[in-house]
Protein backbone atom coordinates (compact mmCIF):
# COMPACT_ATOMS: atom_id res chain seq x y z
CA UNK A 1 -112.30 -101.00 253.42
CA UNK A 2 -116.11 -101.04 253.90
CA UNK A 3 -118.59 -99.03 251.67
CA UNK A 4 -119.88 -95.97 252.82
CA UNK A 5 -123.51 -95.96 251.97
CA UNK A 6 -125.54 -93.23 253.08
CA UNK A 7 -122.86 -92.30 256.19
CA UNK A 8 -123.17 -95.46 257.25
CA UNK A 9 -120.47 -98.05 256.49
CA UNK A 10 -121.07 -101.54 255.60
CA UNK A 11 -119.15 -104.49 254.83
CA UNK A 12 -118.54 -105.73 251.14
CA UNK A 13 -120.51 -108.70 250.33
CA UNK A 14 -118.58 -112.17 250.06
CA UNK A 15 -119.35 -112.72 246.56
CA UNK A 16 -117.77 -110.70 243.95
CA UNK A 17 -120.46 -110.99 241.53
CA UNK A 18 -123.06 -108.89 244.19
CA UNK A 19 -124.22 -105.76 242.00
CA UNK A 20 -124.73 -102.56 243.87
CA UNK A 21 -127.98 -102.69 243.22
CA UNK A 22 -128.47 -105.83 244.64
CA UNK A 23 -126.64 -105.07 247.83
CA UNK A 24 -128.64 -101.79 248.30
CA UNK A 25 -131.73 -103.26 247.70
CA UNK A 26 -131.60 -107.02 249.24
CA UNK A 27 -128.74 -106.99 251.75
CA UNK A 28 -129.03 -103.79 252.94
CA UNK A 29 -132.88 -103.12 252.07
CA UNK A 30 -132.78 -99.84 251.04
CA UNK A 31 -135.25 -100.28 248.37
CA UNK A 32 -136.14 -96.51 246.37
CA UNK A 33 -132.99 -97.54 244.32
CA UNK A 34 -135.26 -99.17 241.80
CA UNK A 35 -134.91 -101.72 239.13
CA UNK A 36 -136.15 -101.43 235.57
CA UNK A 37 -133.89 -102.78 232.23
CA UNK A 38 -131.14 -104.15 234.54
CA UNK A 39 -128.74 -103.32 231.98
CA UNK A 40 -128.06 -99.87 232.03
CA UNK A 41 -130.30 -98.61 229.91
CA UNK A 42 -132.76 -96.78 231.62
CA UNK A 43 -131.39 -95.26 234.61
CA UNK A 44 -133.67 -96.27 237.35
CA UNK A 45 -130.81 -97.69 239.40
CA UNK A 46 -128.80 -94.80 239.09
CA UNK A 47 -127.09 -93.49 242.44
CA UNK A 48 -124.32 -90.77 243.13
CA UNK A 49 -121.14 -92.47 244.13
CA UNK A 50 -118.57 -89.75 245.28
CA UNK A 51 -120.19 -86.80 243.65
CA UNK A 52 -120.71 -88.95 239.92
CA UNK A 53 -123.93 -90.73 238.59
CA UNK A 54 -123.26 -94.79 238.72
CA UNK A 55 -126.18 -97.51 236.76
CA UNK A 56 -126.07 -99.72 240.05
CA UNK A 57 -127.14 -102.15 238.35
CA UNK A 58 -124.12 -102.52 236.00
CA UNK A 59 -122.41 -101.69 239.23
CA UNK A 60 -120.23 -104.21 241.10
CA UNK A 61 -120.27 -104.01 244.91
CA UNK A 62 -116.98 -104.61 245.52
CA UNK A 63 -115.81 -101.88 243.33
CA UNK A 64 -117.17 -99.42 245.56
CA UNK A 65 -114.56 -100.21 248.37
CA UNK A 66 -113.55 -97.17 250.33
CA UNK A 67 -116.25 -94.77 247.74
CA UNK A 68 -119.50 -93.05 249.48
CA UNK A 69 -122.40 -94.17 247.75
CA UNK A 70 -125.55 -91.83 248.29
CA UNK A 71 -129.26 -93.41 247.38
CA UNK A 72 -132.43 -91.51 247.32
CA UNK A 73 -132.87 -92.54 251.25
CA UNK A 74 -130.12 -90.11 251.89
CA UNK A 75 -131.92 -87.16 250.64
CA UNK A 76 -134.16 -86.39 253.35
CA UNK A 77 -134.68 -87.83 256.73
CA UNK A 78 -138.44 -88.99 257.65
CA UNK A 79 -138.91 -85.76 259.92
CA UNK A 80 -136.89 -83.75 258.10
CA UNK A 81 -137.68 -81.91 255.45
CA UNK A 82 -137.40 -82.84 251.72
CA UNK A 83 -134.50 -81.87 249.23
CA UNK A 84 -135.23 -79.04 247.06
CA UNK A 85 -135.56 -81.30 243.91
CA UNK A 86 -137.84 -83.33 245.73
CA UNK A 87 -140.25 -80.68 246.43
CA UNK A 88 -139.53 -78.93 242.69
CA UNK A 89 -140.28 -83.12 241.72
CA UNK A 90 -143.96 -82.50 243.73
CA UNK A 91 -144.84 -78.66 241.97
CA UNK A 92 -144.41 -79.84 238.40
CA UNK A 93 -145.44 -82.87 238.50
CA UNK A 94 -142.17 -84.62 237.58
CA UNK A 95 -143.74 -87.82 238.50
CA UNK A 96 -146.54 -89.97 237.57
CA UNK A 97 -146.12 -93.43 238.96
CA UNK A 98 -143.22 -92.62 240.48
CA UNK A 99 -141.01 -95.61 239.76
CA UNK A 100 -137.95 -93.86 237.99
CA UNK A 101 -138.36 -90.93 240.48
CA UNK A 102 -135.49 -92.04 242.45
CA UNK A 103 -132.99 -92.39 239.74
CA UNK A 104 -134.33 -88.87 238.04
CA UNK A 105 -133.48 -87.46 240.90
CA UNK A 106 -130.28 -89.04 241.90
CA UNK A 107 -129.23 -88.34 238.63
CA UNK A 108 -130.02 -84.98 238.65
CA UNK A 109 -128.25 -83.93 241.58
CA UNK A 110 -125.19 -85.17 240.56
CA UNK A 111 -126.04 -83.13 236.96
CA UNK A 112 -125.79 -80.30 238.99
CA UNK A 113 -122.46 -81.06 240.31
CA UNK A 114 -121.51 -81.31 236.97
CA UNK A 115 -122.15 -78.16 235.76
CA UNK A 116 -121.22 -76.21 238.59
CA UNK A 117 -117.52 -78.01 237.48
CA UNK A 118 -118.01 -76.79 233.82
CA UNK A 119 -118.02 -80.53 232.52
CA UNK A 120 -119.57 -79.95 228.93
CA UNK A 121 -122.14 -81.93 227.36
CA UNK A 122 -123.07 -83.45 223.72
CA UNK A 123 -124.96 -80.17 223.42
CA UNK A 124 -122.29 -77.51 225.16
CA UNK A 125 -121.72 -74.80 222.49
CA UNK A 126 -118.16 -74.06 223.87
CA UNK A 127 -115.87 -76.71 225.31
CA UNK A 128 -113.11 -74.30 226.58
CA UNK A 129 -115.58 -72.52 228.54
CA UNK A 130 -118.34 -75.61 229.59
CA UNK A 131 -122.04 -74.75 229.78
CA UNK A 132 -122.99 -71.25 230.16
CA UNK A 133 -125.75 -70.52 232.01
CA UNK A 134 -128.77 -73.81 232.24
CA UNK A 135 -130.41 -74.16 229.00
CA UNK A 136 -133.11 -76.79 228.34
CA UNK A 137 -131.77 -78.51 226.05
CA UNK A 138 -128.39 -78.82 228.26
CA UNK A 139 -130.73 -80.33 231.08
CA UNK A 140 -132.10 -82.63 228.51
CA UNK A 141 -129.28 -83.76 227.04
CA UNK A 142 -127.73 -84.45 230.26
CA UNK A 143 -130.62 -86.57 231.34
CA UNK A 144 -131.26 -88.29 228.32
CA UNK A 145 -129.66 -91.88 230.36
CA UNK A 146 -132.89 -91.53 232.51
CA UNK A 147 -135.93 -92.67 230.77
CA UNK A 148 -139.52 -92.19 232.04
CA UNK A 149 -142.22 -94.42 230.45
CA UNK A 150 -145.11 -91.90 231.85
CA UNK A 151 -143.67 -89.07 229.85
CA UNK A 152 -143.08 -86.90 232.81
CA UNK A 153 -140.51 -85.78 231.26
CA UNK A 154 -141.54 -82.07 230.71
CA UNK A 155 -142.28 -82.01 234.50
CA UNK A 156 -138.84 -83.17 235.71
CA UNK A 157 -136.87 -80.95 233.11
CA UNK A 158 -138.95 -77.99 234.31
CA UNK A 159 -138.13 -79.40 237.76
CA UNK A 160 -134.57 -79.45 237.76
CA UNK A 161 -134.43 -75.76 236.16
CA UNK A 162 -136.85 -74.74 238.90
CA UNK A 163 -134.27 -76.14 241.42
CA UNK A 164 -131.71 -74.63 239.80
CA UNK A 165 -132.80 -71.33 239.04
CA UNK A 166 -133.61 -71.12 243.31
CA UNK A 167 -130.08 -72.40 244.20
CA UNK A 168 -128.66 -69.33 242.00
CA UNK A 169 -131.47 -66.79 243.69
């Protein structure tokens, strides 16, 4: 079966040892997945792959056969307009330079999903019941594998509760 990146379906690479990252970024050249620690430590690379946060880096390609992987490209179209977490991204200045952007934001969406299932976190007071309500320190915690060497990091957790907090409205 082919990977579904994007809606688009493309062929697994030849060589086992391809990362996703790699094939995103040099095969396919879809390059706002970025690459910072290449070892999973800092989230840049991170992409949603059916509904779930994935370190492409750490990632093989060929263990996405027959999964939809969705990359920042996916999020809006260049005349379309931008994804509410993009433009929360732009009003609190979640950014700086900009290069962990795409994996803060990948990451985030697929947060969402998360609590909208009642996963629970490190910090989640209940685990019978899962997170009630978005509390900082829930956002935090759940973004903690994403680092930002700015320190935008008050921007992009004031971000994603100003996404979420207009998806509830």
């Amino acid at each position: 079966m082919p990977i579904v990146i994007n809606g688009a379906e493309h062929p697994l690479p030849d060589d086992n040892r391809v990362s996703l990252l790699d094939l995103l970024r040099e095969r396919i050249g879809l390059t706002g997945t970025k690459m910072g620690c290449n070892q999973g430590a800092c989230g840049a690379c991170t992409v949603i792959v059916d509904g779930t946060r994935v370190l492409s880096c750490l990632t093989l390609a060929v263990q996405m056969d027959g999964c939809a992987v969705r990359t920042i490209e996916d999020l809006a179209s260049e005349d379309g307009p931008l994804h509410p977490l993009q433009h929360a991204f732009i009003e609190h200045d979640g950014f700086q330079c900009g290069y962990c952007t795409p994996g803060q934001i990948c990451s985030a969406i697929a947060m969402v999903e998360e609590l909208q299932r009642g996963d629970p976190s490190y910090v989640t007071v209940d685990l019978v019941v899962g997170p009630k309500g978005v509390m900082r320190q829930e956002i935090r915690e759940r973004m903690s594998g994403n680092l930002c060497r700015c320190g935008a990091h008050n921007g992009i957790v004031e971000a994603i509760e100003d996404m979420l907090s207009g998806e509830a409205a």
